[in-house]
C-alpha atoms as a PDB file:
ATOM      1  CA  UNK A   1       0.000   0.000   0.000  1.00  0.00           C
ATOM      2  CA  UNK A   2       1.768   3.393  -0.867  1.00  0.00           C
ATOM      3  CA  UNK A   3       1.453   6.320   1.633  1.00  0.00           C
ATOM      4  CA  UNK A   4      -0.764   8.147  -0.691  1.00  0.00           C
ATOM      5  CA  UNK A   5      -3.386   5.776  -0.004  1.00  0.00           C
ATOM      6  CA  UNK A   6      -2.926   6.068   3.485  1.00  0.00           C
ATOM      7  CA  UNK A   7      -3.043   9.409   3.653  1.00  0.00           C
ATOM      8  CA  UNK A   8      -6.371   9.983   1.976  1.00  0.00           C
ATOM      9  CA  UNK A   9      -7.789   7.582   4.316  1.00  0.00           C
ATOM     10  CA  UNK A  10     -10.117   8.584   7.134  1.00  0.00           C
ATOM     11  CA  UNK A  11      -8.496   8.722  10.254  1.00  0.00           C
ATOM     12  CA  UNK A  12     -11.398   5.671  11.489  1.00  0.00           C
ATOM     13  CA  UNK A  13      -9.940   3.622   8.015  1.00  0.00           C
ATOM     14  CA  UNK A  14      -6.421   4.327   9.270  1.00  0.00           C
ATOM     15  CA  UNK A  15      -7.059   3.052  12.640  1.00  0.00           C
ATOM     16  CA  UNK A  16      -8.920  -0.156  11.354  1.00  0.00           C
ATOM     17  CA  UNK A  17      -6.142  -0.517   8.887  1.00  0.00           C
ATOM     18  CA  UNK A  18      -3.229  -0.318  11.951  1.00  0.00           C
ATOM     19  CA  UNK A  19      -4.898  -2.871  14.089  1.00  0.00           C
ATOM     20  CA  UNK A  20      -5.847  -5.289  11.276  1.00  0.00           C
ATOM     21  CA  UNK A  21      -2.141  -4.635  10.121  1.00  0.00           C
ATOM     22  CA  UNK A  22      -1.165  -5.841  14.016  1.00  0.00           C
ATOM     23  CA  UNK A  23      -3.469  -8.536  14.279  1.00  0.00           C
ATOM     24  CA  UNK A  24      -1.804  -9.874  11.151  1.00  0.00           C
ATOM     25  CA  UNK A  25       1.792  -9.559  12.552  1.00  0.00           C
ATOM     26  CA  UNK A  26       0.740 -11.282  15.651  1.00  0.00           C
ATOM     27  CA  UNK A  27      -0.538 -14.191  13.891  1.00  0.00           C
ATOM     28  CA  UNK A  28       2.278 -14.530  11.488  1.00  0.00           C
ATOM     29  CA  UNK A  29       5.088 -14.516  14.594  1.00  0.00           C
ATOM     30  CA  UNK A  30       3.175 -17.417  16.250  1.00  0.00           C
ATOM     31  CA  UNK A  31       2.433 -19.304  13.135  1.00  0.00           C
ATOM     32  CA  UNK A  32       6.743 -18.604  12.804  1.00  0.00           C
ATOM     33  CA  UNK A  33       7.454 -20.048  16.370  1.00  0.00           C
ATOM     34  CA  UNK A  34       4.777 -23.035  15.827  1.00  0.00           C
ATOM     35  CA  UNK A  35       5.894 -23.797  11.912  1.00  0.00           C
ATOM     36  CA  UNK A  36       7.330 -22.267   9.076  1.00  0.00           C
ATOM     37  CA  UNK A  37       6.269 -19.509   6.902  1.00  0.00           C
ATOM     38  CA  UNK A  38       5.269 -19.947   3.450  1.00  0.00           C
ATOM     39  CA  UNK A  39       6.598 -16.550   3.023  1.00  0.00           C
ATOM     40  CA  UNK A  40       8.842 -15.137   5.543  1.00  0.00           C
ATOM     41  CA  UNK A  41       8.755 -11.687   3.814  1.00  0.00           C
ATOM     42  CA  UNK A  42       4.954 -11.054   5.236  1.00  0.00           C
ATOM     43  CA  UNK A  43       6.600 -10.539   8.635  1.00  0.00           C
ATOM     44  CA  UNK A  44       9.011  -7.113   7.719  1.00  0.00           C
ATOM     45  CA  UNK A  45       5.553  -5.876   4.920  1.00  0.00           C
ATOM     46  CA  UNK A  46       3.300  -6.145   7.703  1.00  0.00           C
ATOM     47  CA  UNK A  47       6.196  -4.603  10.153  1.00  0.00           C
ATOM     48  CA  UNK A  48       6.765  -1.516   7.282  1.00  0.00           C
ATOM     49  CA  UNK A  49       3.101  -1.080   6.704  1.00  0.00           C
ATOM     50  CA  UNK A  50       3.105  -0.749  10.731  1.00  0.00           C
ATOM     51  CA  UNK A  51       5.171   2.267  10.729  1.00  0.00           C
ATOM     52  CA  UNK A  52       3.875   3.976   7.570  1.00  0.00           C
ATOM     53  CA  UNK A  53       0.140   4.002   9.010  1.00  0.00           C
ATOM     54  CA  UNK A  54       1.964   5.575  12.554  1.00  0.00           C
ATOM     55  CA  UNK A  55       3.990   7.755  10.880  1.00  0.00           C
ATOM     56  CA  UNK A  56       1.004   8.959   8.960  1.00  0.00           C
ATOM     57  CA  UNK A  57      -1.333   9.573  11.875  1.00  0.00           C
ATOM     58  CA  UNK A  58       1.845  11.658  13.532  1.00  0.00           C
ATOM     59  CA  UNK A  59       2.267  13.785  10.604  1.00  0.00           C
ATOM     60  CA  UNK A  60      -1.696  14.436  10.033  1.00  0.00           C
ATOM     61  CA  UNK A  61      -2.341  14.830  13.818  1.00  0.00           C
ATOM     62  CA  UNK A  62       0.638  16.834  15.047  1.00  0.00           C
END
């Protein structure tokens, strides 16, 4: 997802979009521990996509 998309987001799509993003993370660090990952890579996207959305919500709300 590219920051532009992000930003013209609402800030309630943003927020559903970070802990969706999280939820995701979660699940692919225990599915890690318990077996392996079809694709490793998923872990750092979800990780970047994690700091985008933050970064985002700093810049928009100051």
């Amino acid at each position: 997802m590219k920051a532009k998309e992000i930003r013209e987001m609402s800030d309630e799509q943003r927020a559903s979009l970070l802990k969706e993003t999280i939820d995701k993370l979660f699940k692919l660090r225990v599915q890690a521990r318990m077996e392996r990952l079809d694709s490793p890579s998923e872990v750092g996207k979800a990780k970047k996509l994690i700091a985008q959305i933050k970064t985002i919500q700093q810049e928009i709300n100051g």
